[in-house]
Structure formats: C-alpha cells, structure tokens
C-alpha atoms as a PDB file:
ATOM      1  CA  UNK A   1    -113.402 164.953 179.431  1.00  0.00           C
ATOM      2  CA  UNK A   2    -114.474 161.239 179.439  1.00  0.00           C
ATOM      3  CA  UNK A   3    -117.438 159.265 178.015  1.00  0.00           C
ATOM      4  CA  UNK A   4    -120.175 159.921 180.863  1.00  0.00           C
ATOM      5  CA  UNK A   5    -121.246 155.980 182.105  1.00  0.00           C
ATOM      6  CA  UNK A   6    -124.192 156.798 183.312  1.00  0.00           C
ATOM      7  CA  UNK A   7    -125.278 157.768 179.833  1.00  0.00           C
ATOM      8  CA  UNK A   8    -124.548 154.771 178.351  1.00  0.00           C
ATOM      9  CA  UNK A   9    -126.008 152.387 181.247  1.00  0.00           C
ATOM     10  CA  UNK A  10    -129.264 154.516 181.147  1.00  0.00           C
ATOM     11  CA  UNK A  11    -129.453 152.782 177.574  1.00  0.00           C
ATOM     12  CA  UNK A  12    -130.221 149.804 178.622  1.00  0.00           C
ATOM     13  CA  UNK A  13    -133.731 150.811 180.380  1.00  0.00           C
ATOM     14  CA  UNK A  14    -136.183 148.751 178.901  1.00  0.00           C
ATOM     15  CA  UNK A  15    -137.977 152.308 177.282  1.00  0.00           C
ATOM     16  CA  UNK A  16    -135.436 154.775 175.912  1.00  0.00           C
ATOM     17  CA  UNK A  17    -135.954 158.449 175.943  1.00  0.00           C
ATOM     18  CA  UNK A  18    -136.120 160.098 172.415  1.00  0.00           C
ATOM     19  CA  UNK A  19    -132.689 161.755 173.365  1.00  0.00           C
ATOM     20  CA  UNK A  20    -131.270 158.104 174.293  1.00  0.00           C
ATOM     21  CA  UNK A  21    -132.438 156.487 170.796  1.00  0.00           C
ATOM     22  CA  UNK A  22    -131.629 159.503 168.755  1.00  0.00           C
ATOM     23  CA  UNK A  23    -128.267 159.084 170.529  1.00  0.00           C
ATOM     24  CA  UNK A  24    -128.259 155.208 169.576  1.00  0.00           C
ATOM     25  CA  UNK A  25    -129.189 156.352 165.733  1.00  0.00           C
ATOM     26  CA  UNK A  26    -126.124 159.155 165.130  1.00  0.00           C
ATOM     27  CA  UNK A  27    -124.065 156.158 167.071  1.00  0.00           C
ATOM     28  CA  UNK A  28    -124.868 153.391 164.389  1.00  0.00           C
ATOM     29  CA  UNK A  29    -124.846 156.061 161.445  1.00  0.00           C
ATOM     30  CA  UNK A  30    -121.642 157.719 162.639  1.00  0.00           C
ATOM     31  CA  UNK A  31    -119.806 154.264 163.227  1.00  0.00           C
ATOM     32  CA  UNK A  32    -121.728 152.507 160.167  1.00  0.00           C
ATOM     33  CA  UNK A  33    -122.978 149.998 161.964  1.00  0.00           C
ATOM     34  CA  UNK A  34    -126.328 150.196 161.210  1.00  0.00           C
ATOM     35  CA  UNK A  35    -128.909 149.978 164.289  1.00  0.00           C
ATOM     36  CA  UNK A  36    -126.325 149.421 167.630  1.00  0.00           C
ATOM     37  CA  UNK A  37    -127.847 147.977 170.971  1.00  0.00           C
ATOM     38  CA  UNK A  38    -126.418 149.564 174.288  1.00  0.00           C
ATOM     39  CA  UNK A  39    -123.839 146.665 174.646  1.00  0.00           C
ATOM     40  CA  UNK A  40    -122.602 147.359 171.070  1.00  0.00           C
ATOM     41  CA  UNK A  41    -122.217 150.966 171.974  1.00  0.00           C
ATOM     42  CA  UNK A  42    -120.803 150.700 175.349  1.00  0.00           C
ATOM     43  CA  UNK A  43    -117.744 148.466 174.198  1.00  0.00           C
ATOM     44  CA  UNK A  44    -117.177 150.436 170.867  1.00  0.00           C
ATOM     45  CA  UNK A  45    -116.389 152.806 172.679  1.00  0.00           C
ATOM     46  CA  UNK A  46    -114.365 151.670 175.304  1.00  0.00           C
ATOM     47  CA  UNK A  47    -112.627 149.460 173.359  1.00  0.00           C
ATOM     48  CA  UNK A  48    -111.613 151.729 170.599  1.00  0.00           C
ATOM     49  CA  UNK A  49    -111.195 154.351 171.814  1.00  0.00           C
ATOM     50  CA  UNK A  50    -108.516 153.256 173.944  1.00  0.00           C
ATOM     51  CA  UNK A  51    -110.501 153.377 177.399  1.00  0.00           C
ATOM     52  CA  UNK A  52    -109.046 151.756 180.505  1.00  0.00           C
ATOM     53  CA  UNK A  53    -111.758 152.809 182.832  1.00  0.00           C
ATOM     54  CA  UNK A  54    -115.110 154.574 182.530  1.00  0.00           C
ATOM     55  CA  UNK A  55    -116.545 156.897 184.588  1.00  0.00           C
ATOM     56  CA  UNK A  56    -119.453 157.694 186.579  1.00  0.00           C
ATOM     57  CA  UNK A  57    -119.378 161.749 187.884  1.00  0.00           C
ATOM     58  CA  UNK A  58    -119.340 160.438 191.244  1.00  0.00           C
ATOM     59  CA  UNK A  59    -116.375 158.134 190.598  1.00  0.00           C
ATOM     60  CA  UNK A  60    -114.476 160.087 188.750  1.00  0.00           C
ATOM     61  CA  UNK A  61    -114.958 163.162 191.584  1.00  0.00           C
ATOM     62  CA  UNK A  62    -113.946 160.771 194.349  1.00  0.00           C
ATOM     63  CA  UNK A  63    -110.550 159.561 192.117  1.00  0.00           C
ATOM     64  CA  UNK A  64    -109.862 163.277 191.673  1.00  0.00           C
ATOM     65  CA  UNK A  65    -110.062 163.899 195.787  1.00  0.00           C
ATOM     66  CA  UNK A  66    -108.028 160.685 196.175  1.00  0.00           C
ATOM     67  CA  UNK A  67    -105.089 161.997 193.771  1.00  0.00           C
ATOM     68  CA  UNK A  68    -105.294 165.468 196.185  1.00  0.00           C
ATOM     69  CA  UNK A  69    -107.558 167.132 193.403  1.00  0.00           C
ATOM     70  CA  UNK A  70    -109.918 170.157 195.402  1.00  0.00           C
ATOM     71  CA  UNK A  71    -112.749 172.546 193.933  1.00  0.00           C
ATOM     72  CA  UNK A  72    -113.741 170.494 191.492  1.00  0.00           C
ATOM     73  CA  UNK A  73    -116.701 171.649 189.260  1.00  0.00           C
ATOM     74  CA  UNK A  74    -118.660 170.044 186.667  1.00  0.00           C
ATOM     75  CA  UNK A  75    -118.716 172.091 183.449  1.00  0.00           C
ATOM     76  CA  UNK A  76    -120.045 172.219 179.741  1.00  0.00           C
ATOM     77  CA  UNK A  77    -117.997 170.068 176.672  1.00  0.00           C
ATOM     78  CA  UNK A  78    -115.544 173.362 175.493  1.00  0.00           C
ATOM     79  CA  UNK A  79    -116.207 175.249 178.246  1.00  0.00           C
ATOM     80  CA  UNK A  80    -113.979 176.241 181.526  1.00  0.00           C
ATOM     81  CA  UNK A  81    -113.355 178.863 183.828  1.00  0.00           C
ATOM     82  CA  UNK A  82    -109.888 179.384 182.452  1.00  0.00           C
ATOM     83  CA  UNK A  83    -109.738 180.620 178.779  1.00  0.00           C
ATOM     84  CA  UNK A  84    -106.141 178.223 177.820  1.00  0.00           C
ATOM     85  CA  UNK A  85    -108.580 175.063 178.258  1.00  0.00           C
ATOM     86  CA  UNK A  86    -111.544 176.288 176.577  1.00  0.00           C
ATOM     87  CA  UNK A  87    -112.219 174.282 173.322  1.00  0.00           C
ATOM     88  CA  UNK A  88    -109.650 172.123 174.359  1.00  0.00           C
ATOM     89  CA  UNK A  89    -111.821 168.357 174.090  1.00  0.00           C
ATOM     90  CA  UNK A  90    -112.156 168.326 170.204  1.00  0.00           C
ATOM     91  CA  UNK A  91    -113.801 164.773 169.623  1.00  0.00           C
ATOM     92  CA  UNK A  92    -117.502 166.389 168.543  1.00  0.00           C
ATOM     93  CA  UNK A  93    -115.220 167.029 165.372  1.00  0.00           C
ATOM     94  CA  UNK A  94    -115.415 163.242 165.037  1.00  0.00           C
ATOM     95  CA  UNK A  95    -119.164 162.177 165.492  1.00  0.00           C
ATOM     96  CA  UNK A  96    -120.886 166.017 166.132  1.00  0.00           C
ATOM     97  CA  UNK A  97    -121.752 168.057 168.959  1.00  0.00           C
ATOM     98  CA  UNK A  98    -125.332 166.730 169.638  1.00  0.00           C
ATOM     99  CA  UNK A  99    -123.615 162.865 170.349  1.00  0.00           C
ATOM    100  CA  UNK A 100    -120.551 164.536 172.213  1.00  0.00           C
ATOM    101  CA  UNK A 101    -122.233 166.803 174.578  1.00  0.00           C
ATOM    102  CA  UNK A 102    -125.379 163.533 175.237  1.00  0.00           C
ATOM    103  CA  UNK A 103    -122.202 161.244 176.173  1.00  0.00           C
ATOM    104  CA  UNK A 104    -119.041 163.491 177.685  1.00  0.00           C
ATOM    105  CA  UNK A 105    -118.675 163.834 181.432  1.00  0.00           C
ATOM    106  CA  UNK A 106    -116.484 167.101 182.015  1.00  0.00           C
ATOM    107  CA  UNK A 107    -115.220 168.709 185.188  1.00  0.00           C
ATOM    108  CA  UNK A 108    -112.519 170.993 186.527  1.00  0.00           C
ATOM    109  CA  UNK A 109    -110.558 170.184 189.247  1.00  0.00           C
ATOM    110  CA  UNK A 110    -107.772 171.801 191.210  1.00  0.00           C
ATOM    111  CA  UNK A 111    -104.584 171.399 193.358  1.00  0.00           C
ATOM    112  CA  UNK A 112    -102.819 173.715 195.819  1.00  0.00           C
ATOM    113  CA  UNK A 113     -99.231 174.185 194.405  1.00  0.00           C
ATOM    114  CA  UNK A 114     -96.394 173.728 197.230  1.00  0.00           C
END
C-alpha cells in the first residue's frame, strides 16, 4: 500500500470533483491545518510520512516487474487474495477509511520461488 499519485496530482485541476474537495476538507481537519491546497497536501504527506518516492499504478507495476515481481493485481485497501495479508495496511485508523481508500494505491504481486 502507498499513497496513490495520481490522486493527489488530479487535485490540482483547476475544478475539483466533490470527492477531491471533500478529500481536501477531512485532509485539513484531520491534520488541523485548516483549508490545505494540493501542494500543502502532496508534501505533508510525503514528507511526514517518511516517503522516498511516490507512486503512480503504472510506475509502481513496472518497478515490481523490474525487481522480478509477476501476476500482479490491483486490489481493495484490506483486501487480498491471501487471508495472512488481509487487514494488514492499518493507516485509515489514523485519518478514516473514506480519506484512506480516496488516496491508497494497493496491489499484489508475486515471485516464482527457486
């Protein structure tokens, strides 16, 4: 599970969705920082939360096939195909499951043991 960077770049379109500014209100209100812009947003949560690299799904699918990573599937925040990882990603504890499932990218990905 990572913070999905799509999401946040789609906040900076010049008309917001209601499920982008609701998004931008639970941000500021979780946070308490008031009303956040997009850049606000985008760093608090890189910064600190310890981020080195945000991801894209198509980015972070072609780093998985590059570290030898095969079948990889997109899935729902808490769920997965094997029950030991379901539940696993815990951070909607923090700031609620409405802002965690808007902003986390989640997929499943596989290797061949040798």
């Amino acid at each position: 599970a990572t913070p999905n960077l799509e999401k946040y770049t789609g906040l900076f379109s010049d008309t917001l969705t209601p499920e982008q500014a609701e998004f931008l209100d639970r941000f500021g209100s979780v946070f308490k920082m008031g009303q956040v812009s997009p850049c606000v947003a985008l760093n608090h949560i890189f910064y600190n939360w310890g981020h080195r690299f945000l991801y894209t799904y198509d980015e972070l699918i072609a780093a998985l096939e590059r570290a030898g990573f095969k079948q990889i599937i997109p899935v729902s925040v808490g769920e997965s195909y094997h029950d030991a990882l379901r539940g696993i990603e815990q951070h909607w504890k923090f700031y609620g499951v409405e802002m965690n499932d808007y902003e986390t990218l989640v997929v499943e990905a596989s290797k061949e043991c040798l």
